[in-house]
C-alpha atoms as a PDB file:
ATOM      1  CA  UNK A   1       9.320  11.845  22.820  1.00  0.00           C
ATOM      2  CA  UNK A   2       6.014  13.532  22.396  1.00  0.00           C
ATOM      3  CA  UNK A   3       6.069  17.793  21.684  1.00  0.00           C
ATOM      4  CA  UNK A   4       2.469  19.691  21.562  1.00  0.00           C
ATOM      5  CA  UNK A   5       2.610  23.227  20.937  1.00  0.00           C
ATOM      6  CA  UNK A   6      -1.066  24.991  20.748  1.00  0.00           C
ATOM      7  CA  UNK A   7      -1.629  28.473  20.189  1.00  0.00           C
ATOM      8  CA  UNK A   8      -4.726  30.303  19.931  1.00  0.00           C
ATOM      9  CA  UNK A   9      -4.835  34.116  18.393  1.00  0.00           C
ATOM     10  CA  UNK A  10      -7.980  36.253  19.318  1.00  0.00           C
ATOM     11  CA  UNK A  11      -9.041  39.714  17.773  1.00  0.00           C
ATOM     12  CA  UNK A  12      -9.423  41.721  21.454  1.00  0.00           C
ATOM     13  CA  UNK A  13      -9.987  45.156  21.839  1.00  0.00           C
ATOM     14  CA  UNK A  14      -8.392  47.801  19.137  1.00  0.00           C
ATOM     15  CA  UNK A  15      -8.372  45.551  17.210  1.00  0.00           C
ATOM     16  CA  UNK A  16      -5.030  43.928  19.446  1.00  0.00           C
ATOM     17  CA  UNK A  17      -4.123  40.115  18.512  1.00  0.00           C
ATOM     18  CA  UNK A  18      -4.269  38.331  22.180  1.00  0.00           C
ATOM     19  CA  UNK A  19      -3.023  35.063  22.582  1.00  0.00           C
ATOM     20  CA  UNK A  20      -5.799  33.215  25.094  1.00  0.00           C
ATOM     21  CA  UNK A  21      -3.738  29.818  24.691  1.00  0.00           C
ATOM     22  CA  UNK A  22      -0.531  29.212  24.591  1.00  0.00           C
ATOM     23  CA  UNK A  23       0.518  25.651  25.632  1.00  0.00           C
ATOM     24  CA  UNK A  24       3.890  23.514  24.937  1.00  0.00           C
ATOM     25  CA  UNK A  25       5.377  19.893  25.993  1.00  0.00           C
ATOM     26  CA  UNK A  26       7.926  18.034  25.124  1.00  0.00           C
ATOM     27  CA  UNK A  27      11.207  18.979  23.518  1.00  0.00           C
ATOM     28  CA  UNK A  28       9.610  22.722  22.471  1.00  0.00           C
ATOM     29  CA  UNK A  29       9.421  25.978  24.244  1.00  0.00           C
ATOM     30  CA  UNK A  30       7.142  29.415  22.948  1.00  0.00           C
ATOM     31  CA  UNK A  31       8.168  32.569  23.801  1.00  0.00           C
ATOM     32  CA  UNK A  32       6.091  35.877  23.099  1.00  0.00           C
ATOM     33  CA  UNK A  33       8.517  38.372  20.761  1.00  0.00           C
ATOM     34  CA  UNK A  34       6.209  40.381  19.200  1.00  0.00           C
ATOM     35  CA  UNK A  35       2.178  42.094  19.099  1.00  0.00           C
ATOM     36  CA  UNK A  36       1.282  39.119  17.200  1.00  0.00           C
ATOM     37  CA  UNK A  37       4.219  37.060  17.092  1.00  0.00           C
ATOM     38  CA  UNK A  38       5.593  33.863  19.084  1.00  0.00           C
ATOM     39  CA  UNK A  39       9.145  32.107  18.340  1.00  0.00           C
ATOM     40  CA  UNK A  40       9.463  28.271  19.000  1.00  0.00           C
ATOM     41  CA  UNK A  41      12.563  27.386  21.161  1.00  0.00           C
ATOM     42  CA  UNK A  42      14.107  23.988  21.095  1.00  0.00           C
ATOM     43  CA  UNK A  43      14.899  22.576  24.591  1.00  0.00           C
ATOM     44  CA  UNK A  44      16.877  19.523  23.310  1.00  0.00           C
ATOM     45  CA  UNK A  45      18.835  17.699  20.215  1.00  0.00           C
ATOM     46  CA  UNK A  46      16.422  16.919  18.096  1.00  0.00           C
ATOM     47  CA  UNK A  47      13.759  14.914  16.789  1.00  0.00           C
ATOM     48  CA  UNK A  48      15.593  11.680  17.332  1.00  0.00           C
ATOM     49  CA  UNK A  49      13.952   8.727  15.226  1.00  0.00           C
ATOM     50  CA  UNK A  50      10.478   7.586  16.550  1.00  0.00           C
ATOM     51  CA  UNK A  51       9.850  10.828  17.919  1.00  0.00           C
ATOM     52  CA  UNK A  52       6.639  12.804  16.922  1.00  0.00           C
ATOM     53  CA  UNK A  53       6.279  17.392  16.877  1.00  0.00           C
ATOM     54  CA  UNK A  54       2.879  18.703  16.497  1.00  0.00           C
ATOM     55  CA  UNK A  55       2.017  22.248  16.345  1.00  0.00           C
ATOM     56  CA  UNK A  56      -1.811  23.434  16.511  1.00  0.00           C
ATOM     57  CA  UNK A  57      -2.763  27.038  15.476  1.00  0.00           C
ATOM     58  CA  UNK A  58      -5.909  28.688  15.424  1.00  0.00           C
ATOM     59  CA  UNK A  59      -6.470  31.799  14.139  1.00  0.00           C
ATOM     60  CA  UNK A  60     -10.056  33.410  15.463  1.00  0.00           C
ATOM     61  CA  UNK A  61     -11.906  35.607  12.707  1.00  0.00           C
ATOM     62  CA  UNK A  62      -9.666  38.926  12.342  1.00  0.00           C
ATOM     63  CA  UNK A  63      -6.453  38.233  14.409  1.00  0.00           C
ATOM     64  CA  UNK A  64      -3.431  37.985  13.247  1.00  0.00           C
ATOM     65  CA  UNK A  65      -0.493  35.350  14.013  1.00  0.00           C
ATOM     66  CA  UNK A  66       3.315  35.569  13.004  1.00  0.00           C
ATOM     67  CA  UNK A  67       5.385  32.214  13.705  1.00  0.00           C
ATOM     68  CA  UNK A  68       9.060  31.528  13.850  1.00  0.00           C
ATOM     69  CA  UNK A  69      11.825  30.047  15.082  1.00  0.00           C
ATOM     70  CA  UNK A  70      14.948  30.468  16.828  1.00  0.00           C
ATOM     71  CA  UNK A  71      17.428  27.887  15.322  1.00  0.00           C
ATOM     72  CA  UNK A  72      17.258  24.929  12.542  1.00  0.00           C
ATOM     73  CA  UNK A  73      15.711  21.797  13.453  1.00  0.00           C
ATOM     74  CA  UNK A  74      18.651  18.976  12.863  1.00  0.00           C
ATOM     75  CA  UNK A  75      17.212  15.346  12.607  1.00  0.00           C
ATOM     76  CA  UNK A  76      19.051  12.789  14.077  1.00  0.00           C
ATOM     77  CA  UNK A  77      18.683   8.881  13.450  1.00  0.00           C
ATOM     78  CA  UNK A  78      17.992   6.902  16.775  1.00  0.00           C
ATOM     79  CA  UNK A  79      18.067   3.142  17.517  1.00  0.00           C
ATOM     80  CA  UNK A  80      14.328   3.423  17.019  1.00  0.00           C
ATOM     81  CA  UNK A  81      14.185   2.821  13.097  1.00  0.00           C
ATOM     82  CA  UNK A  82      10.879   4.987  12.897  1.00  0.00           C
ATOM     83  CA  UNK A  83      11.328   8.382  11.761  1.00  0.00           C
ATOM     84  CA  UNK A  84      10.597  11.633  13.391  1.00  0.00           C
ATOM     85  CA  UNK A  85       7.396  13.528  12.138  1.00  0.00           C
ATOM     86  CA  UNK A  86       6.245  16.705  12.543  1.00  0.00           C
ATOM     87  CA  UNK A  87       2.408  18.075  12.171  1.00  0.00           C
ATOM     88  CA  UNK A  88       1.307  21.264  11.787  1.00  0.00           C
ATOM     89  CA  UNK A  89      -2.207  22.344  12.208  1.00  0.00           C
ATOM     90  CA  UNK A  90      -4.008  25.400  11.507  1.00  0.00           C
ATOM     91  CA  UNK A  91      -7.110  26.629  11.376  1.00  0.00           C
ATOM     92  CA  UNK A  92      -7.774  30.151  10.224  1.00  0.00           C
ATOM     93  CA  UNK A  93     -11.249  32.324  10.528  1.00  0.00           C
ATOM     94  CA  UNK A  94     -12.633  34.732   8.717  1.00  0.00           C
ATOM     95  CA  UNK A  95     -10.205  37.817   8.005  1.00  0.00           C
ATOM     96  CA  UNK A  96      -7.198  35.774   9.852  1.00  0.00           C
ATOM     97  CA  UNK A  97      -3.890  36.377   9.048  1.00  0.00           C
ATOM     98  CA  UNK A  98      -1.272  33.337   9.408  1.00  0.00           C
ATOM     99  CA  UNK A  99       2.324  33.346   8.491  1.00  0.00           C
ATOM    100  CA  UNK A 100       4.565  30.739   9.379  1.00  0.00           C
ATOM    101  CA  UNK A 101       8.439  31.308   8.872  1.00  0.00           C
ATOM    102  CA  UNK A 102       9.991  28.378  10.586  1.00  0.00           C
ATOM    103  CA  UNK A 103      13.869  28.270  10.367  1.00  0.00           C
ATOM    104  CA  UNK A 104      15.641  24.819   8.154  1.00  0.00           C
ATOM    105  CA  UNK A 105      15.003  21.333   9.170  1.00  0.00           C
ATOM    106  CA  UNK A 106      18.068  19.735   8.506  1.00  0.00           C
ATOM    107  CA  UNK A 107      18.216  15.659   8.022  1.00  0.00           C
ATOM    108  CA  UNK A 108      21.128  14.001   9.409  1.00  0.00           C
ATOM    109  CA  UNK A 109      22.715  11.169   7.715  1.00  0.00           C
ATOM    110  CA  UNK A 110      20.899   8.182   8.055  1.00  0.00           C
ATOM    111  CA  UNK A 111      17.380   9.886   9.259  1.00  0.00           C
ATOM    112  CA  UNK A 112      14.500  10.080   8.304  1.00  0.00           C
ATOM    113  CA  UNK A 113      11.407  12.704   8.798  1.00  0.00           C
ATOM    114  CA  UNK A 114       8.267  13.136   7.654  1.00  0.00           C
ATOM    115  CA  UNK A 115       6.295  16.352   7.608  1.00  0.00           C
ATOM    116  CA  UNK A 116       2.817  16.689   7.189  1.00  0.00           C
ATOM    117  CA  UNK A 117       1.441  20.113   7.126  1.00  0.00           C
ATOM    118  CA  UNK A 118      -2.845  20.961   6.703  1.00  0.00           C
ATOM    119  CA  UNK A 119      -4.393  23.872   6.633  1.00  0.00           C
ATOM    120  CA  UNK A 120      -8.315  25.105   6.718  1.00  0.00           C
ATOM    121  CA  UNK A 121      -9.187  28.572   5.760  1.00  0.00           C
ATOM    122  CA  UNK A 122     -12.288  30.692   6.117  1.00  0.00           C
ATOM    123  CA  UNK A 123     -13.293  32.306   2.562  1.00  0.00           C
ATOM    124  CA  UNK A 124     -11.246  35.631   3.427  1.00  0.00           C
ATOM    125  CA  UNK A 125      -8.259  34.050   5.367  1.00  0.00           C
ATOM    126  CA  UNK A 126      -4.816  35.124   4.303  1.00  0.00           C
ATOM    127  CA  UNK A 127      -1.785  32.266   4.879  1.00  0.00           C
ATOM    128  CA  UNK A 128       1.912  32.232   4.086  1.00  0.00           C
ATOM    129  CA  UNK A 129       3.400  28.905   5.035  1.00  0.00           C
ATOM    130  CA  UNK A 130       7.225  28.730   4.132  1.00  0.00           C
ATOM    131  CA  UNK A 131       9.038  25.640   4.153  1.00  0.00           C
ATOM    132  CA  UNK A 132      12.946  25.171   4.268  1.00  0.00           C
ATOM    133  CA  UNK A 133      14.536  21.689   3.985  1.00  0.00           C
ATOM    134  CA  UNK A 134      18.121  20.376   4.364  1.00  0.00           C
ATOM    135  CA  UNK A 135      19.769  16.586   3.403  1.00  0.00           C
ATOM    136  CA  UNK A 136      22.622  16.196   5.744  1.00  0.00           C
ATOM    137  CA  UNK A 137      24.648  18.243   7.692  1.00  0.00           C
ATOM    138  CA  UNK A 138      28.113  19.603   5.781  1.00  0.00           C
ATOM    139  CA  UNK A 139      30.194  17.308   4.805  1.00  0.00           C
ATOM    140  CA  UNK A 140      28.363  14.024   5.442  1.00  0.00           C
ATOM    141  CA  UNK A 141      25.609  12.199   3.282  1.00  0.00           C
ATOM    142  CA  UNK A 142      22.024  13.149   3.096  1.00  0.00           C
ATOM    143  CA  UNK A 143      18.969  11.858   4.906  1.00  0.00           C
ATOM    144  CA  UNK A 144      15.304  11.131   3.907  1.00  0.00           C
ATOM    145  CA  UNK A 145      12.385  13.884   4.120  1.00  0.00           C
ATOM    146  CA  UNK A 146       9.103  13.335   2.542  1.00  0.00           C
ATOM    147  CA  UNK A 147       6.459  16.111   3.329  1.00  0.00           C
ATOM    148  CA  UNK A 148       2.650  16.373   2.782  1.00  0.00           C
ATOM    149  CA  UNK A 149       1.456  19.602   2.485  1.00  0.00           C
ATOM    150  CA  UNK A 150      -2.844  19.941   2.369  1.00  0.00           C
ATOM    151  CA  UNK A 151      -4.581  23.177   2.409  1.00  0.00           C
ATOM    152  CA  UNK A 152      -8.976  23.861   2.283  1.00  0.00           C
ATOM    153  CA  UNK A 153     -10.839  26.506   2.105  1.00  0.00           C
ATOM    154  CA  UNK A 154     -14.393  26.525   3.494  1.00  0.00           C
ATOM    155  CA  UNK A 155     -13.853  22.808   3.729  1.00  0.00           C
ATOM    156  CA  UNK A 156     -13.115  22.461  -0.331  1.00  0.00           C
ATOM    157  CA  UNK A 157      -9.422  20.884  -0.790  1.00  0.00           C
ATOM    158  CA  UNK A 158      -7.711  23.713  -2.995  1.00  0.00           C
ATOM    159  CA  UNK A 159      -3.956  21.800  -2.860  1.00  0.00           C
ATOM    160  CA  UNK A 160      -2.552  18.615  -1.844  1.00  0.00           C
ATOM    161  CA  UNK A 161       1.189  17.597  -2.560  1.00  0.00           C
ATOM    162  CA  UNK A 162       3.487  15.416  -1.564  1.00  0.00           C
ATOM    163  CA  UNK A 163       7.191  15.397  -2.107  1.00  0.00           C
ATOM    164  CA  UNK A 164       9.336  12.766  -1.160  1.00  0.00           C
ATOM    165  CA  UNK A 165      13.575  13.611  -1.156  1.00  0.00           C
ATOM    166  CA  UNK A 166      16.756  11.843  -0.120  1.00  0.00           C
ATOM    167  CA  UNK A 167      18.376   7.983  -0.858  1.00  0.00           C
ATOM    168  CA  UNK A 168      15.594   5.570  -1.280  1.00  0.00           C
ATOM    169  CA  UNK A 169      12.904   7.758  -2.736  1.00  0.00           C
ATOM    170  CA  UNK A 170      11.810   7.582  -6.172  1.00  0.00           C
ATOM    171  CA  UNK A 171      12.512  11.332  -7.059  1.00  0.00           C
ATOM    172  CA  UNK A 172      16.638  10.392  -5.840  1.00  0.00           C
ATOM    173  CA  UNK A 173      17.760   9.606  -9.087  1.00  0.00           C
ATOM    174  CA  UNK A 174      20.914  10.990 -10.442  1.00  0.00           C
ATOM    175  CA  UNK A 175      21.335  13.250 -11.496  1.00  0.00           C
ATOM    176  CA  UNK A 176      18.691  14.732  -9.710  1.00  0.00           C
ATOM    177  CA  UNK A 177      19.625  14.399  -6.075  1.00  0.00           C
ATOM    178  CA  UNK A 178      18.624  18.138  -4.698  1.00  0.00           C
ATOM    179  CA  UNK A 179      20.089  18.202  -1.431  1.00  0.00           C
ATOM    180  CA  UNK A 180      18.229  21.518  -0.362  1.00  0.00           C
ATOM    181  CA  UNK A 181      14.470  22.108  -0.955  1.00  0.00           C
ATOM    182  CA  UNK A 182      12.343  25.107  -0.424  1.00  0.00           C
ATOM    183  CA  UNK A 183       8.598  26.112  -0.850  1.00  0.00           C
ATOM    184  CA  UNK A 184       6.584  29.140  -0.548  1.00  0.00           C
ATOM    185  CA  UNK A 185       2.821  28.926  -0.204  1.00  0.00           C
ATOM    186  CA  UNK A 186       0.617  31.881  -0.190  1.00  0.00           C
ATOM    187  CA  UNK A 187      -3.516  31.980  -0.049  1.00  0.00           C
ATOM    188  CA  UNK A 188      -4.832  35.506  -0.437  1.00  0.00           C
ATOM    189  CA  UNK A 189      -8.420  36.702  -1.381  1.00  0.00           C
ATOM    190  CA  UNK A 190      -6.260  39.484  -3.806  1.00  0.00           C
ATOM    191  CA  UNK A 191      -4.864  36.786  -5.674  1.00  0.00           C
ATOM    192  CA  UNK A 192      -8.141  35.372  -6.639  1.00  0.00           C
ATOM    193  CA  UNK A 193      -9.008  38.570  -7.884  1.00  0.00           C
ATOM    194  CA  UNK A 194      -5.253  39.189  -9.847  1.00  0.00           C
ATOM    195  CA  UNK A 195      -4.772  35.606 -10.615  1.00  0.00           C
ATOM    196  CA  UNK A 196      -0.647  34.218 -10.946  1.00  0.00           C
ATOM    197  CA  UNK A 197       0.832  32.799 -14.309  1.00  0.00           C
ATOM    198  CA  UNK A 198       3.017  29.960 -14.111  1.00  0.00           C
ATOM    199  CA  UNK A 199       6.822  30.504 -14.383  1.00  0.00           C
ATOM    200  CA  UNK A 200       9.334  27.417 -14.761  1.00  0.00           C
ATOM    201  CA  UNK A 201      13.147  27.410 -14.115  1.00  0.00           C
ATOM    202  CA  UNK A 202      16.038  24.680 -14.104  1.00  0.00           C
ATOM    203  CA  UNK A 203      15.152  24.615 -10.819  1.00  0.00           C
ATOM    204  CA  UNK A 204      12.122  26.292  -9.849  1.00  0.00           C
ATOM    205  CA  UNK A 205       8.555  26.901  -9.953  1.00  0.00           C
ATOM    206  CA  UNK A 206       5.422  29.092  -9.289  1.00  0.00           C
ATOM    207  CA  UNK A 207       2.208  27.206  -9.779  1.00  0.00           C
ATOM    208  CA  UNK A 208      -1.490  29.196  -9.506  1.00  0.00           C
ATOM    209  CA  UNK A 209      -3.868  27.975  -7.221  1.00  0.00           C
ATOM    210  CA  UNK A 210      -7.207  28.693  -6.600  1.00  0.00           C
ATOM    211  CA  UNK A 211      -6.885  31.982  -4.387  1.00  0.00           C
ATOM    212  CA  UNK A 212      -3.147  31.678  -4.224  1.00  0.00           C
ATOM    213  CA  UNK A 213      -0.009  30.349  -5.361  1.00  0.00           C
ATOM    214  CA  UNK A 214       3.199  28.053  -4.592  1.00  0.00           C
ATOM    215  CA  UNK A 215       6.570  28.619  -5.452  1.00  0.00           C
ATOM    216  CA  UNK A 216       9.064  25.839  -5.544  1.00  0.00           C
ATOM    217  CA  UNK A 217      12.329  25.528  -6.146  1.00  0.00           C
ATOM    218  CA  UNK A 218      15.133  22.638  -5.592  1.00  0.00           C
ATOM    219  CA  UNK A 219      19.306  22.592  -5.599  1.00  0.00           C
ATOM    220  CA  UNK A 220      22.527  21.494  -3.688  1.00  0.00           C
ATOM    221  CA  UNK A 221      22.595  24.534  -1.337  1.00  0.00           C
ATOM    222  CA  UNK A 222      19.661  26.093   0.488  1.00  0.00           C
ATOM    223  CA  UNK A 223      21.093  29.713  -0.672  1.00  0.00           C
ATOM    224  CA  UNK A 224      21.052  29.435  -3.994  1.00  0.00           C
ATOM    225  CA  UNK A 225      17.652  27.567  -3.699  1.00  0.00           C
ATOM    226  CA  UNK A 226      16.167  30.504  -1.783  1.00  0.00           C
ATOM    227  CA  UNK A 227      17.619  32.911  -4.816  1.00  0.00           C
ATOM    228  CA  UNK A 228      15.745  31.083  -7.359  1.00  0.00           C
ATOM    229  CA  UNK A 229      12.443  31.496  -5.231  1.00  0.00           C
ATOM    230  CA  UNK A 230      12.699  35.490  -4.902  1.00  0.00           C
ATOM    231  CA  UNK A 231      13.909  35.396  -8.379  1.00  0.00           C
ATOM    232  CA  UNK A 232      10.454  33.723  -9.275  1.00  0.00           C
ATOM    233  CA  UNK A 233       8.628  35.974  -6.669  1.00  0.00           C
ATOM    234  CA  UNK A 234       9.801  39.289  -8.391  1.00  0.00           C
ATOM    235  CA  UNK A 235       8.050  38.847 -10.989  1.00  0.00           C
ATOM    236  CA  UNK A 236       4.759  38.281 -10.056  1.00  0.00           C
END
């Protein structure tokens, strides 16, 4: 099955972030819950294998967008032996503000998913991207994720990563089989100015970029994983 979710965010009057588009098919629902923010709903299980999520989002010069969801996304393996992907596209103008807070994307046993996430900024565009990630469901064995993350700014590539996790990649070697990944990934015009020094952990890390920063950090549960990134966090 095919989802497309495009959203457009426009500065209107005041100052007021209208939303001129707002478009979804397939397996994904948007609903309005805020001035400038939108929650995805899920209308079935799902992805299955073989089927593909993309989510568009542009950000016009000075408007603001705020994106979330309203339950984890749980992978499932299908008789198709392709896994399920999931794209997200934004583009944000001049004095944009983009911050996308999606809930966990957990991968069922014997799944597979691949995320791919790109970003283009204006000079002055501010983005927070967070990204949650789950191998297997309690009690069962883990699936495969592998995610691409690549971000410009005024069409100059400022960050490209990919990371790939679960049985069969070449990071699953024990005894370092995280079952629960998370990443943080900010671009501000403040942090060019301020700059970020790196801080390592066990388990964790917070990189400088240029104009921002990424904070990383890896375990067996998604709690303690999300500690270790605040931890990192409150000290910058």
């Amino acid at each position: 099955m095919r989802t497309l979710v495009e959203v457009v965010a426009r500065r209107g009057p005041g100052g007021r972030t209208v939303l001129p588009v707002v478009r979804a098919t397939g397996q994904v629902a948007v609903r309005r819950t805020g001035q400038h923010r939108i929650h995805l709903v899920a209308k079935a299980f799902g992805p299955l294998g073989g089927d593909a999520v993309a989510l568009r989002l542009h950000v016009e010069a000075g408007a603001r967008l705020e994106v979330r969801s309203v339950a984890a996304a749980v992978c499932l393996p299908a008789r198709d032996p392709a896994p399920s992907t999931s794209e997200l596209y934004a583009e944000v103008g001049l004095g944009g503000r983009l911050d996308v807070l999606l809930e966990p994307t957990i991968v069922a046993a014997r799944a597979q998913h691949h995320g791919l996430t790109h970003a283009a900024l204006a000079a002055d565009a501010r983005v927070r991207i967070t990204e949650r990630i789950v191998l297997g469901r309690h009690d069962e064995e883990p699936g495969r994720w592998r995610g691409t993350t690549r971000v410009q700014r005024e069409g100059r590539p400022v960050f490209h990563t990919t990371v790939d996790l679960g049985p069969g990649s070449a990071m699953w070697r024990p005894p370092t089989t995280p079952r629960a990944y998370a990443t943080d990934l900010v671009f501000a015009s403040e942090l060019a100015d301020t700059g970020v020094r790196s801080r390592t952990g066990p388990t964790a890390l917070l990189l400088p970029l240029p104009g921002g920063r990424v904070a990383t950090a890896w375990g067996e549960r998604l709690q303690d994983v999300l500690v270790n990134i605040s931890d990192l966090l409150a000290e910058v």
